[in-house]
Protein backbone atom coordinates (compact mmCIF):
# COMPACT_ATOMS: atom_id res chain seq x y z
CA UNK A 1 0.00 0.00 0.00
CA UNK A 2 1.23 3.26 -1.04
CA UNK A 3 0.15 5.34 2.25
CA UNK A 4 1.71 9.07 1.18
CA UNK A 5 -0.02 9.30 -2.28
CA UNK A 6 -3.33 7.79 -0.48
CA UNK A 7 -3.52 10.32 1.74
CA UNK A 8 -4.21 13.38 0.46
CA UNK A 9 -6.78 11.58 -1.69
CA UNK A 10 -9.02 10.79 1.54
CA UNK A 11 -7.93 14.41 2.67
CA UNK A 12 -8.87 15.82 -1.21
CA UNK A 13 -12.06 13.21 -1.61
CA UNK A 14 -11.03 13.81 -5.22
CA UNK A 15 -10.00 10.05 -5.93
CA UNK A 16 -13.61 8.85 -3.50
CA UNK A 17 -13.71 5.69 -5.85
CA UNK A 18 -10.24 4.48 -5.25
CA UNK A 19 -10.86 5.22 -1.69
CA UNK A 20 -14.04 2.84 -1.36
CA UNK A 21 -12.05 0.60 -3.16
CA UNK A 22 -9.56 0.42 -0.94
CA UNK A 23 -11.79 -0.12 2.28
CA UNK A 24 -13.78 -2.78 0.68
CA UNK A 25 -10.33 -4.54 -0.06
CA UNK A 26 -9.45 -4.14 4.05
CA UNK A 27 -12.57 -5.40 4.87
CA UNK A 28 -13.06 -8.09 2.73
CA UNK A 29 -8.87 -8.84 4.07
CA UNK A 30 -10.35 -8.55 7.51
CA UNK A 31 -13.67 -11.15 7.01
CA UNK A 32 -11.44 -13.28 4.91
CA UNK A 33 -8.62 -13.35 7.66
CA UNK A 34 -11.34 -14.33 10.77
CA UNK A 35 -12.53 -16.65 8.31
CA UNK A 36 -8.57 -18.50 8.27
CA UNK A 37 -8.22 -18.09 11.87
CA UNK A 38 -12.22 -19.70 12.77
CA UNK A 39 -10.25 -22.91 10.49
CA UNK A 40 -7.50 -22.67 12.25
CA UNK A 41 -8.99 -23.04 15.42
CA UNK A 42 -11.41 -25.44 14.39
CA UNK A 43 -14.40 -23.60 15.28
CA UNK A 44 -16.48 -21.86 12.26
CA UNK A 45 -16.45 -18.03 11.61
């Protein structure tokens, strides 16, 4: 991730799509990464 150039785009809100991109990729990374650690443990997410 390329934090300096993303920044002033959430500060500008000029580059909004590439911004919701970007936190639907973390959150799917987040739901997908529960989802590997429920297998892990054995249990289901």
């Amino acid at each position: 991730m390329d934090a300096p150039r993303l920044l002033p785009a959430l500060v500008d809100g000029q580059d909004e799509a590439a911004v919701e991109e970007l936190l639907v990729d973390l959150s799917m990374a987040v739901v997908v990464g529960k989802i590997i650690t429920g297998l892990r443990r054995g249990t289901p997410a």
